[in-house]
C-alpha atoms as a PDB file:
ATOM      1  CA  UNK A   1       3.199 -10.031  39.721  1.00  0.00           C
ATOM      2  CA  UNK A   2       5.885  -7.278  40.645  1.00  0.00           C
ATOM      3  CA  UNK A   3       4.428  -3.753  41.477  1.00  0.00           C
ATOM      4  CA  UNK A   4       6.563  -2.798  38.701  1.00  0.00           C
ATOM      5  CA  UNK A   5       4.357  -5.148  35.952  1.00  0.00           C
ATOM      6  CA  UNK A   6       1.236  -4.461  37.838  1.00  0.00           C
ATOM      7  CA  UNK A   7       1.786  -0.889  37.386  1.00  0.00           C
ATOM      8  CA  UNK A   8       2.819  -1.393  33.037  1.00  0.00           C
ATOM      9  CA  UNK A   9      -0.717  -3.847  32.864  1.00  0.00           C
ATOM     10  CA  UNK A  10      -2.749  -1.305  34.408  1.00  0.00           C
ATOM     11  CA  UNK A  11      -1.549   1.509  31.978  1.00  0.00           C
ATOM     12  CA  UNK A  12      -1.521  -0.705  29.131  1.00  0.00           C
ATOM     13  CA  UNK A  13      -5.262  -1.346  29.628  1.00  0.00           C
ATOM     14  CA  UNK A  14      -5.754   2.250  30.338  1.00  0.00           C
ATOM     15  CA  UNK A  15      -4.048   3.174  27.069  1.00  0.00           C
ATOM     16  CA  UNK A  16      -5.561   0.234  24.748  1.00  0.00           C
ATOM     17  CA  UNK A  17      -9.218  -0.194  26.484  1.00  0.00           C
ATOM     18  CA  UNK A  18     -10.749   2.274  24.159  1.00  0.00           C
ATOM     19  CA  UNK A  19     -14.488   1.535  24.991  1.00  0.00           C
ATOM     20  CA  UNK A  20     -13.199   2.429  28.553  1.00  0.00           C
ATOM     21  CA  UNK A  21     -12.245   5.796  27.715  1.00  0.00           C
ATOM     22  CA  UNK A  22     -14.616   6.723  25.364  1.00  0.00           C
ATOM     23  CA  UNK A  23     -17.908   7.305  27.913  1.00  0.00           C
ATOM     24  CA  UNK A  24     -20.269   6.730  25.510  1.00  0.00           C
ATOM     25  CA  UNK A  25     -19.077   4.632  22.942  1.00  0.00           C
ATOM     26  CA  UNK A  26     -22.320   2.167  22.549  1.00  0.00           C
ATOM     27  CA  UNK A  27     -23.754   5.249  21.191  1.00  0.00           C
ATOM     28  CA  UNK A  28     -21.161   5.330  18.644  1.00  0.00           C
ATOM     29  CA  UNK A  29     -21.275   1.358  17.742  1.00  0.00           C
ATOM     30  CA  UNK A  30     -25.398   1.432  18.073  1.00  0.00           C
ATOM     31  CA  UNK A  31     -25.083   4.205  14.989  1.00  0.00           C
ATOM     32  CA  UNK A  32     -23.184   2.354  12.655  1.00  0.00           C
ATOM     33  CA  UNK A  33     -25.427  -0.531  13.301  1.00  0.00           C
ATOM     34  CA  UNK A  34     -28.428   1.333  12.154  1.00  0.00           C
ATOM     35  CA  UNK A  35     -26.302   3.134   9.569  1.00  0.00           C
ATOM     36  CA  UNK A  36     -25.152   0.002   8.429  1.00  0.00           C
ATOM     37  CA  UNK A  37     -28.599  -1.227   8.364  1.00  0.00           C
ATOM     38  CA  UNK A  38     -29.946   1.294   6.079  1.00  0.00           C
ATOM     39  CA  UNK A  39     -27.111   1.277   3.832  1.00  0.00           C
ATOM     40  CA  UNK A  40     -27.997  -2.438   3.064  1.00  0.00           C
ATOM     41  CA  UNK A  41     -31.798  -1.746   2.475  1.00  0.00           C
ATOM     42  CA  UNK A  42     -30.974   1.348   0.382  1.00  0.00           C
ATOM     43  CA  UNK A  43     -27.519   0.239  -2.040  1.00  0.00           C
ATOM     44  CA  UNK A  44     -27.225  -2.061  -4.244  1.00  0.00           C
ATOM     45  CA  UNK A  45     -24.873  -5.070  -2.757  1.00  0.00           C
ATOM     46  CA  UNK A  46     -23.954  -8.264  -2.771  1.00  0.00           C
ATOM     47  CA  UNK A  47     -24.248  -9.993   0.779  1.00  0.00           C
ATOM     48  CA  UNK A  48     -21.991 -12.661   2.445  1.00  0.00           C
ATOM     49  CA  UNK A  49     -20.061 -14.022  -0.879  1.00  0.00           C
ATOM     50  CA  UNK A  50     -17.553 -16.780   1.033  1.00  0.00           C
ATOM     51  CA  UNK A  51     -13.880 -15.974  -0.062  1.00  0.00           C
ATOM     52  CA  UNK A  52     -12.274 -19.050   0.908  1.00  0.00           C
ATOM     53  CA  UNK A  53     -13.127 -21.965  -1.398  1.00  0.00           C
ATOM     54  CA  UNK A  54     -11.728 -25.193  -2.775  1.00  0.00           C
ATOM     55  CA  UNK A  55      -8.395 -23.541  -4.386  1.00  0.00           C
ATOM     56  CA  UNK A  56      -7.736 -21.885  -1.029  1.00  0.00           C
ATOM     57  CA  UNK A  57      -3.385 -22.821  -0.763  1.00  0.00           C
ATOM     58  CA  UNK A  58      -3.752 -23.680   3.150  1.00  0.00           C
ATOM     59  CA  UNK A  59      -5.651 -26.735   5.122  1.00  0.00           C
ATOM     60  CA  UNK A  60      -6.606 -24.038   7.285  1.00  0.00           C
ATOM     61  CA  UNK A  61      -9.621 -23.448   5.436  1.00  0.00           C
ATOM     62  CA  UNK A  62     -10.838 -26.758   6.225  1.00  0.00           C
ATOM     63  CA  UNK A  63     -10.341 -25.919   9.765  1.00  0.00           C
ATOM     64  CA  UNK A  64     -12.353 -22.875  10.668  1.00  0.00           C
ATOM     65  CA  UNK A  65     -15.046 -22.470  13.200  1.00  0.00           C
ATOM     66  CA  UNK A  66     -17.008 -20.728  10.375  1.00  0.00           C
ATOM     67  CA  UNK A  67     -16.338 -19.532   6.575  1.00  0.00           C
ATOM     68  CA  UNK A  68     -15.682 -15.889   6.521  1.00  0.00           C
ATOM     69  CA  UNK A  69     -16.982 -14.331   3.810  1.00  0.00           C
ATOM     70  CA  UNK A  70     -17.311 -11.085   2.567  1.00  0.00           C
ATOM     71  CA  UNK A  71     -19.891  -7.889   0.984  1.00  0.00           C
ATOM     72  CA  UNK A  72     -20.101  -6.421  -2.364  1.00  0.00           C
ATOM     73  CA  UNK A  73     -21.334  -2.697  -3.038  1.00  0.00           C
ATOM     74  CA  UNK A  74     -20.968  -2.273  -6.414  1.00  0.00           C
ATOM     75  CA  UNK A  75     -20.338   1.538  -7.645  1.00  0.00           C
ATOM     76  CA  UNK A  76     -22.721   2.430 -11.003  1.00  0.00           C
ATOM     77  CA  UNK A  77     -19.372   3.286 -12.587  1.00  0.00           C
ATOM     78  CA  UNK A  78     -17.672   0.700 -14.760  1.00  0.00           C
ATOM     79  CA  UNK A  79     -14.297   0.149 -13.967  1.00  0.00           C
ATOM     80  CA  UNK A  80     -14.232   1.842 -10.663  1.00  0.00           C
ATOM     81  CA  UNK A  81     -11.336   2.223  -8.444  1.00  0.00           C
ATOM     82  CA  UNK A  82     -12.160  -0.303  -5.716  1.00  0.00           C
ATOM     83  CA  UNK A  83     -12.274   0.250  -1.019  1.00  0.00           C
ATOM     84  CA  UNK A  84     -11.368  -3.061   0.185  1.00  0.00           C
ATOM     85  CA  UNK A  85     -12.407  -2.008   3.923  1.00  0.00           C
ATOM     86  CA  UNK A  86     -11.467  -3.869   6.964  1.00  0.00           C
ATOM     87  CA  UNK A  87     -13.028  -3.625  10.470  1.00  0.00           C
ATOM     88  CA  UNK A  88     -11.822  -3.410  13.748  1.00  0.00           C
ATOM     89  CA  UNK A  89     -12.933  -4.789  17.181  1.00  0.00           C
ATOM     90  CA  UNK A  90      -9.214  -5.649  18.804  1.00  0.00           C
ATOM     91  CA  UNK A  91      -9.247  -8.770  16.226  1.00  0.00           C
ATOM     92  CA  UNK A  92     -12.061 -10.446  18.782  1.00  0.00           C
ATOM     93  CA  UNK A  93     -15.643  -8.320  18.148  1.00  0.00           C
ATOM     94  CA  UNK A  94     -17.365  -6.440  15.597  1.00  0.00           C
ATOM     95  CA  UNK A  95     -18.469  -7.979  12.102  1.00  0.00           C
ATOM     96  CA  UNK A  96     -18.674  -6.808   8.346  1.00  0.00           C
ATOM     97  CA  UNK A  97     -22.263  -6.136   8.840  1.00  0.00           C
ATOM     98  CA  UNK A  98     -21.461  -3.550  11.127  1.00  0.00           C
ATOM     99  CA  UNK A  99     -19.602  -1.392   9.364  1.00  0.00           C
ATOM    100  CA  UNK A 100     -21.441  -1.814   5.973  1.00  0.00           C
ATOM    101  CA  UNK A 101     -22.085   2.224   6.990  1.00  0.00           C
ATOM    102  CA  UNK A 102     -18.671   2.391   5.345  1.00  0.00           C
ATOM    103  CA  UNK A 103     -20.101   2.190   1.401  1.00  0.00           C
ATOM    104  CA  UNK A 104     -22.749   4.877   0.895  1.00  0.00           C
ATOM    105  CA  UNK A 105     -20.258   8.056   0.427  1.00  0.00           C
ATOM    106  CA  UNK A 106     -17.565   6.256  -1.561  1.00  0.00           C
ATOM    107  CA  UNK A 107     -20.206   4.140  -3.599  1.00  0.00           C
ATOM    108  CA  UNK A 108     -21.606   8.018  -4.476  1.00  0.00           C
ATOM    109  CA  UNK A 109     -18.458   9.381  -5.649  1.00  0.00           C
ATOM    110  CA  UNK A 110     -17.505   5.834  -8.245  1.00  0.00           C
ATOM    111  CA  UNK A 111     -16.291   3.423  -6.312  1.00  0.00           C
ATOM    112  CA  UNK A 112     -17.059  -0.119  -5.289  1.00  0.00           C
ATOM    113  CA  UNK A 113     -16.498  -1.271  -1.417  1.00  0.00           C
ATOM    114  CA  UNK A 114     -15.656  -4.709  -0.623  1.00  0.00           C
ATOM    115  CA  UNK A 115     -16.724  -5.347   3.201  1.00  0.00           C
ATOM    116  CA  UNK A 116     -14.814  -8.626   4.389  1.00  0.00           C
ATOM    117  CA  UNK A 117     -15.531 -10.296   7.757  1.00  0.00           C
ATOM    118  CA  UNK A 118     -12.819 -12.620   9.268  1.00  0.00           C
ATOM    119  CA  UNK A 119     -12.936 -15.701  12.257  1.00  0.00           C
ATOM    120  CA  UNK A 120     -11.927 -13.926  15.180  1.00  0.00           C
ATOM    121  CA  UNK A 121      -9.479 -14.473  18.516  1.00  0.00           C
ATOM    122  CA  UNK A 122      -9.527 -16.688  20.076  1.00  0.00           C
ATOM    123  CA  UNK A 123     -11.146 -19.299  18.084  1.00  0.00           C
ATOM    124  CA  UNK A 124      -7.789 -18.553  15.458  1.00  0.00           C
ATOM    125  CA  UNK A 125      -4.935 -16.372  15.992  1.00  0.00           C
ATOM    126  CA  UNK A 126      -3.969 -13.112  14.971  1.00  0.00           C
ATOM    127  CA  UNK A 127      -1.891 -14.804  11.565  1.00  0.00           C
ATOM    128  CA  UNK A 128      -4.496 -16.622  10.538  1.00  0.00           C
ATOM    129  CA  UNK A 129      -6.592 -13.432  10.443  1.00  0.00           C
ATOM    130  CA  UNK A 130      -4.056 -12.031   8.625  1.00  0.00           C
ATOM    131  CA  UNK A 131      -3.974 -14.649   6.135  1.00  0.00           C
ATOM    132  CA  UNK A 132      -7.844 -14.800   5.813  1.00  0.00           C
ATOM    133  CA  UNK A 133      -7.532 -10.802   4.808  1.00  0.00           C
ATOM    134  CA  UNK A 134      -4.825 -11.832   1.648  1.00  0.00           C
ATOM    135  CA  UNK A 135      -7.223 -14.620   1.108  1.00  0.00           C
ATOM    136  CA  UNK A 136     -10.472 -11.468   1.021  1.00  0.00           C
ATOM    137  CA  UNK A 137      -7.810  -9.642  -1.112  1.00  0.00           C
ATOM    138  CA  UNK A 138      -6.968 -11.813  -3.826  1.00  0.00           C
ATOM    139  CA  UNK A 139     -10.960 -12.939  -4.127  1.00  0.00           C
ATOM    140  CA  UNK A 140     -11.208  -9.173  -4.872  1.00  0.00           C
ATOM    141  CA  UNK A 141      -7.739  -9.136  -7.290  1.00  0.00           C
ATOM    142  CA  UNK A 142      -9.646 -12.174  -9.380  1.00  0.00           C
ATOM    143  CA  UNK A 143     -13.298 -11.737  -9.190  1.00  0.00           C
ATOM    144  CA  UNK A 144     -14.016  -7.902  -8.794  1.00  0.00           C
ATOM    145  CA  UNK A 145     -14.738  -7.208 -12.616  1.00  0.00           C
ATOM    146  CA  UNK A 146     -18.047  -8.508 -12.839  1.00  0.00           C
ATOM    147  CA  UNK A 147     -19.130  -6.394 -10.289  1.00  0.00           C
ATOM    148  CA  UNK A 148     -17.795  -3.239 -11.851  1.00  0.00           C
ATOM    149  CA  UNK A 149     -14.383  -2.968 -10.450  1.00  0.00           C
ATOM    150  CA  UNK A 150     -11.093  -2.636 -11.648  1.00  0.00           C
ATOM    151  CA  UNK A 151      -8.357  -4.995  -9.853  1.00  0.00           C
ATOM    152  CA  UNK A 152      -5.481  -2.786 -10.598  1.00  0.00           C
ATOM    153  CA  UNK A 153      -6.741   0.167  -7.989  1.00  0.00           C
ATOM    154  CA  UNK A 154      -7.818  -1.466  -5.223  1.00  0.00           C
ATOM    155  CA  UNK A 155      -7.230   0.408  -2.032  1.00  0.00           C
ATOM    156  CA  UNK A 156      -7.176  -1.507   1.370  1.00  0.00           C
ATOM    157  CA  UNK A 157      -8.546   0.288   4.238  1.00  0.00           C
ATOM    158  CA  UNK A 158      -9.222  -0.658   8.201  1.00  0.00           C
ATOM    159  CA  UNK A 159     -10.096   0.795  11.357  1.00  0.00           C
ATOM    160  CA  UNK A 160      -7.840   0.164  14.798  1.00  0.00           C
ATOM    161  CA  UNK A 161      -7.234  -4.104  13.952  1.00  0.00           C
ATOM    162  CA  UNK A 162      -8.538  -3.642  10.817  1.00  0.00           C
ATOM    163  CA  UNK A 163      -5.711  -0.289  10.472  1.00  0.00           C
ATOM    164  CA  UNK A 164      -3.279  -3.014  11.377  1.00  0.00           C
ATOM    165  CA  UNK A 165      -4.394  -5.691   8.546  1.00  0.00           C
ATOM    166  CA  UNK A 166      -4.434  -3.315   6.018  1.00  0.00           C
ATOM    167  CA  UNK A 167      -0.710  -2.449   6.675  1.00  0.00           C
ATOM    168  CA  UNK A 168      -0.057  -6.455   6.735  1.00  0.00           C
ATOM    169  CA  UNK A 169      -1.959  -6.666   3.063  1.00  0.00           C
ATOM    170  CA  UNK A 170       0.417  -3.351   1.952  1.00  0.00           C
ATOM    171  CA  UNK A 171       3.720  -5.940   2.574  1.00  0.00           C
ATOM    172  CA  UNK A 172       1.566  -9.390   1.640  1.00  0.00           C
ATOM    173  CA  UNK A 173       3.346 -10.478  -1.863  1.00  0.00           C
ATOM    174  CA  UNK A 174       0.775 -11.960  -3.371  1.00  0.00           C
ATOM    175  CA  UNK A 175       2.693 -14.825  -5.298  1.00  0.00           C
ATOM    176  CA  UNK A 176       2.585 -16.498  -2.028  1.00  0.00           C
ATOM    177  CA  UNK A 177      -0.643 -16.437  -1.565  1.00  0.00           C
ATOM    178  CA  UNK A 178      -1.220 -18.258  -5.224  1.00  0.00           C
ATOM    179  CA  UNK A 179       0.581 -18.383  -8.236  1.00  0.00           C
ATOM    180  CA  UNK A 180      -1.609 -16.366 -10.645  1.00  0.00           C
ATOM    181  CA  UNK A 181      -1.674 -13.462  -8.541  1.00  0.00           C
ATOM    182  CA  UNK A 182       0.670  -9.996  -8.937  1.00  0.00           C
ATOM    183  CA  UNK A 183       3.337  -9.451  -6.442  1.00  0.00           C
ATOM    184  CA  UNK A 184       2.159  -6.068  -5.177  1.00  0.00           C
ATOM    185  CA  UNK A 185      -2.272  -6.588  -5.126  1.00  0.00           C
ATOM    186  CA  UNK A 186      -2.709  -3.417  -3.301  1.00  0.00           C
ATOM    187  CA  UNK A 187      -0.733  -0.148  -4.179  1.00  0.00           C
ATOM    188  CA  UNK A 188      -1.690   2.035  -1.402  1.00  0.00           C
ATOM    189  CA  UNK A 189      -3.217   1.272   2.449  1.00  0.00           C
ATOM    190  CA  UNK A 190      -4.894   3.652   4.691  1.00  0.00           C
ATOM    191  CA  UNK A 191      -4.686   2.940   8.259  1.00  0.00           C
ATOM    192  CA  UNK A 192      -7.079   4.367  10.842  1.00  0.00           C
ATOM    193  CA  UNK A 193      -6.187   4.172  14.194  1.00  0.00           C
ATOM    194  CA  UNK A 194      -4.223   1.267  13.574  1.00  0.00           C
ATOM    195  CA  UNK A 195      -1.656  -1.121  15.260  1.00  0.00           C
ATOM    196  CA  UNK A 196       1.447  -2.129  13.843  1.00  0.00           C
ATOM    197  CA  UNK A 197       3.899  -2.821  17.498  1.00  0.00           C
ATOM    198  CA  UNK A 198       2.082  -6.060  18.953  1.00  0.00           C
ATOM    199  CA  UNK A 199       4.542  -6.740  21.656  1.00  0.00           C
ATOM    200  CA  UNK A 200       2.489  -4.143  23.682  1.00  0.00           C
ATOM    201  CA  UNK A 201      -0.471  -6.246  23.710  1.00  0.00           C
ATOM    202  CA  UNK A 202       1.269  -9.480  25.397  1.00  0.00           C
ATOM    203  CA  UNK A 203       1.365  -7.332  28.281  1.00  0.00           C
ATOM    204  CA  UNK A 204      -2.172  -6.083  28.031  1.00  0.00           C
ATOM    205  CA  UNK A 205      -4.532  -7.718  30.364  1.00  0.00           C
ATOM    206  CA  UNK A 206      -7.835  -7.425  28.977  1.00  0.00           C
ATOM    207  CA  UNK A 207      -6.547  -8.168  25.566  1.00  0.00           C
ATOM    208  CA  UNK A 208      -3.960 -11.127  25.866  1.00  0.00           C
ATOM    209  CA  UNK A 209      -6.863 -13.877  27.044  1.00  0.00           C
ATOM    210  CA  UNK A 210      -8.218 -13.913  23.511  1.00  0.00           C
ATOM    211  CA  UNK A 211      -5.460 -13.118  21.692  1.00  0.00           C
ATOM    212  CA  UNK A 212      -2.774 -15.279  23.240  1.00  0.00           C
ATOM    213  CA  UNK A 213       0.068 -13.535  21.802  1.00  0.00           C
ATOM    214  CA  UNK A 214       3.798 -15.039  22.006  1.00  0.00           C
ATOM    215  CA  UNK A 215       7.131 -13.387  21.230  1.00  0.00           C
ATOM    216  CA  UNK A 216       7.031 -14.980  18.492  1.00  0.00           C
ATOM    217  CA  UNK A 217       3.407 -14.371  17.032  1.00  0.00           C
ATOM    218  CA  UNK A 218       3.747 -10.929  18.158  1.00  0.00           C
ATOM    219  CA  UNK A 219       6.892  -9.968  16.182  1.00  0.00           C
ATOM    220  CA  UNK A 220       5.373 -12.256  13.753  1.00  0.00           C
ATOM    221  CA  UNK A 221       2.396  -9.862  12.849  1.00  0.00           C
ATOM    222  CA  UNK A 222       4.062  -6.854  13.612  1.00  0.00           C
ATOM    223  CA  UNK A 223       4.080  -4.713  10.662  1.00  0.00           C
ATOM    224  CA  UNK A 224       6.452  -1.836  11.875  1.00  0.00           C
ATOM    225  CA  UNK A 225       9.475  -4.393  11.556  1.00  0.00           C
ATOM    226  CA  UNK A 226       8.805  -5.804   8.265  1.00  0.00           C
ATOM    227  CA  UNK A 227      10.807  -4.392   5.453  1.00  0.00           C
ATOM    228  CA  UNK A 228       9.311  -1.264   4.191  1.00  0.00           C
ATOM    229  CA  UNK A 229       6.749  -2.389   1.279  1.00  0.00           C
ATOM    230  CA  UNK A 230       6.724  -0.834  -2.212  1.00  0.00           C
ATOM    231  CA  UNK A 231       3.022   0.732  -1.670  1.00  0.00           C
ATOM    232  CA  UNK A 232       2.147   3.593   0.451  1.00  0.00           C
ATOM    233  CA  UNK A 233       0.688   3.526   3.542  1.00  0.00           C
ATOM    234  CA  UNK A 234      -1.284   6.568   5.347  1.00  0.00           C
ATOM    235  CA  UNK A 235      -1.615   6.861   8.494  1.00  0.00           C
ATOM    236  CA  UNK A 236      -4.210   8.939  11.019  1.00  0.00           C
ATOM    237  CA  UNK A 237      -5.710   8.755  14.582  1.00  0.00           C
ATOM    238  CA  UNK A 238      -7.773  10.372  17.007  1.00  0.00           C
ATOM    239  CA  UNK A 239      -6.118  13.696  18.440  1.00  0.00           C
ATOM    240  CA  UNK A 240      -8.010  12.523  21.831  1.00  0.00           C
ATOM    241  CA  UNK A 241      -6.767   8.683  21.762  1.00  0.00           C
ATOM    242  CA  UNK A 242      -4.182   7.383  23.734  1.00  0.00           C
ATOM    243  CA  UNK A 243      -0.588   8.358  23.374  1.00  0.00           C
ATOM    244  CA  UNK A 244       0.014   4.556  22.235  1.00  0.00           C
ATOM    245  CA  UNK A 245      -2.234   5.390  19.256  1.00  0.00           C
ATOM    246  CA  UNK A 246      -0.276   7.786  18.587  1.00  0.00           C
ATOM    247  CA  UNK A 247       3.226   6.367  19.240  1.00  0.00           C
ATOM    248  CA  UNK A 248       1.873   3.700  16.924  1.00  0.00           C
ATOM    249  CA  UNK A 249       1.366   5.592  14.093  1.00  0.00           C
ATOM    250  CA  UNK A 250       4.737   7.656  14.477  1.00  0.00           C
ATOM    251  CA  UNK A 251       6.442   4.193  15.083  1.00  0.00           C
ATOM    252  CA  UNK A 252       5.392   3.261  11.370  1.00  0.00           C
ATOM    253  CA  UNK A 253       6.109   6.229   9.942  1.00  0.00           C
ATOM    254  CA  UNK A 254       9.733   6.495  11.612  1.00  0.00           C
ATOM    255  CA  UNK A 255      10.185   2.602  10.926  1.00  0.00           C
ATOM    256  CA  UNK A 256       9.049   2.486   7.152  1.00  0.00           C
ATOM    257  CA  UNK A 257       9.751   5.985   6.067  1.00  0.00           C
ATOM    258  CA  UNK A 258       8.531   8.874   4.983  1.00  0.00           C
ATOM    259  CA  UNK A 259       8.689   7.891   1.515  1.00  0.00           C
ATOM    260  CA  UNK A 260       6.422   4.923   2.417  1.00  0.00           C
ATOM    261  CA  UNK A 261       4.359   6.615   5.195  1.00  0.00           C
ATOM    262  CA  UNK A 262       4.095  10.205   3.387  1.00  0.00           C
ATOM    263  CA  UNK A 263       0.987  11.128   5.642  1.00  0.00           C
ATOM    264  CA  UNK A 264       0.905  10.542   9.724  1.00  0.00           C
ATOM    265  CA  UNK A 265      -1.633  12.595  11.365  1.00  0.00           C
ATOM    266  CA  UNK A 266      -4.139  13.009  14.169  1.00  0.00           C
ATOM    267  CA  UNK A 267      -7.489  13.906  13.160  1.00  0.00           C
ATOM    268  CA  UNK A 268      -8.352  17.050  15.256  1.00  0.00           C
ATOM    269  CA  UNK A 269     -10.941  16.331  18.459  1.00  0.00           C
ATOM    270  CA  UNK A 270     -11.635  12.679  17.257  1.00  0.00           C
ATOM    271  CA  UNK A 271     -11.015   9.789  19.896  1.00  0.00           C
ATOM    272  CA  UNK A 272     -11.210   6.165  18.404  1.00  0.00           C
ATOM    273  CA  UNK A 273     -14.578   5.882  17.780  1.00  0.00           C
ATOM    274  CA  UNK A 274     -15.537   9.243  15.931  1.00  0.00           C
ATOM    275  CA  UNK A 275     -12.843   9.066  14.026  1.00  0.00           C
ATOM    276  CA  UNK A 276     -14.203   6.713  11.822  1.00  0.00           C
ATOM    277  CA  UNK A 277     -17.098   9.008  11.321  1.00  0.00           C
ATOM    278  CA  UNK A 278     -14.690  11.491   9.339  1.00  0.00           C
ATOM    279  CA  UNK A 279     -13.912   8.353   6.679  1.00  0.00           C
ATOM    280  CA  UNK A 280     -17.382   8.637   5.587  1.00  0.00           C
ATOM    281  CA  UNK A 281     -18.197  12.235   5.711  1.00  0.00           C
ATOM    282  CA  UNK A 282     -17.669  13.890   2.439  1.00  0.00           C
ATOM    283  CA  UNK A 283     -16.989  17.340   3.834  1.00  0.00           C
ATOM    284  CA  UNK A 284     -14.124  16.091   5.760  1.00  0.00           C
ATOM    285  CA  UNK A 285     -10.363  16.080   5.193  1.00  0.00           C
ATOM    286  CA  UNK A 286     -10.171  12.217   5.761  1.00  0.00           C
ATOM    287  CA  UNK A 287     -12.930  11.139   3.119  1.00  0.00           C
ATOM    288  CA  UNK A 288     -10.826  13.424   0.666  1.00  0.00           C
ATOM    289  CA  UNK A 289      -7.831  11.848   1.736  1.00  0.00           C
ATOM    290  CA  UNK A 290      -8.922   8.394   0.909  1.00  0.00           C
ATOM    291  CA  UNK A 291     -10.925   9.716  -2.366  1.00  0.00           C
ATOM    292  CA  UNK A 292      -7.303  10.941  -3.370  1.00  0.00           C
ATOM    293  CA  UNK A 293      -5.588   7.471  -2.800  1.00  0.00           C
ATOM    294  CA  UNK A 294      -8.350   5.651  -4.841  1.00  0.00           C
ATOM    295  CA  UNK A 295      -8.836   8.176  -7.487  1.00  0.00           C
ATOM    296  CA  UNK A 296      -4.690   8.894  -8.390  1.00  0.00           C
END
């Protein structure tokens, strides 16, 4: 390894490695655990409903090291708009039931939150995450009714890998993924922290183990160069992340459009881990921003 690539890996990790630059960020994951916790024992919800069954298009689904399925908190409202919510965890870590914290706030104000989990790196690659997510998506475009929701406003929403799948559901046409579903099953994405530039990550050392990236894989699930979609997409990110965060978001934005990407912004004295915190607190511009999405 050249000094020059030496020198790119280590600032790669530096920028990427967010539980490295966030001191205390087991504080921050040991919170949502026991907020996640509590919001099971206290909501109604429907727990670890498998998405992938015999219809599933793909022999992948035979081929899993485990069937992902995914939550139900069902809003009081009939006909509620609906949060499809995906996690992050750099596509490796992290599970649904971790982030079930997510529900209580948007379940209060009418809407139902579907929780998915998904296999993750390296047992499968980074595509077939992102075609276990359309799978999660079109078991919520089909079956959300009887639990109160209406498939015509579902909003898809993730955190840092999950930020990246919900841009790849925004472009998914769904008459791919079967033949009785819409072109367009999502209208609108929300993207926190997200990814959407994999070719970074090749380079990345404590990333590229698991997620064994190629040139091709990596352009592959790059959102950023995909056509622009028909839906909208906002973006935000920690003011105190990394300036790859940031470039990330901007990269959409500039790629898509602003016509696509209306909203890029960094969420003032957040880094990647607190930022997530403003999704679910009601006083804060973020939760209003995503209220607005699901609500219009």
């Amino acid at each position: 390894m050249t000094n020059t690539t030496s020198t790119r890996a280590a600032w790669l990790n530096a920028q990427y490695n967010n539980r490295a630059r966030v001191a205390d960020h087991a504080d921050y994951l040991a919170q949502w655990a026991r907020d996640s916790q509590r919001a099971r024992d206290g909501l109604a919800c429907v727990l670890d409903l498998p998405f992938l069954g015999a219809d599933s298009p793909r022999s992948e689904a035979r081929d899993l090291p485990g069937v992902p399925t995914l939550d139900v908190f069902p809003s009081a409202r009939p006909h509620s708009p609906v949060l499809l919510f995906i996690h992050g965890g750099w596509w490796r870590s992290l599970d649904k039931r971790d982030h079930s914290f997510i529900a209580p706030p948007f379940v209060s104000a009418g809407i139902t939150v579907v929780i998915p989990n998904y296999n993750l790196c390296p047992a499968v690659g980074v595509d077939t995450i992102a075609w276990q997510m359309a799978q999660a998506l079109a078991w919520t475009h089909r079956r959300i009714a009887p639990y109160g929701g209406d498939a015509q406003r579902i909003v898809v929403a993730g955190h840092s890998a999950g930020g990246h799948l919900a841009a790849m559901l925004l472009c998914c046409d769904g008459r791919k993924v079967a033949s009785d579903l819409p072109a367009q099953m999502c209208g609108s994405a929300l993207a926190v922290s997200g990814v959407f530039d994999m070719q970074p990550l090749r380079q990345t050392p404590f990333l590229q183990p698991d997620l064994k990236l190629t040139a091709a894989t990596a352009h592959r699930v790059s959102p950023a160069f995909f056509p622009p979609p028909k839906g909208r997409l906002t973006t935000v990110y920690g003011a105190l992340e990394s300036e790859e965060f940031a470039r990330q978001s901007q990269l959409i934005q500039s790629r898509w459009g602003r016509d696509v990407v209306p909203v890029c912004e960094a969420v003032p004295d957040t880094n990647h881990f607190s930022v997530l915190n403003e999704l679910v607190n009601p006083q804060a511009r973020l939760h209003q921003q995503a209220l607005h999405m699901l609500t219009h």
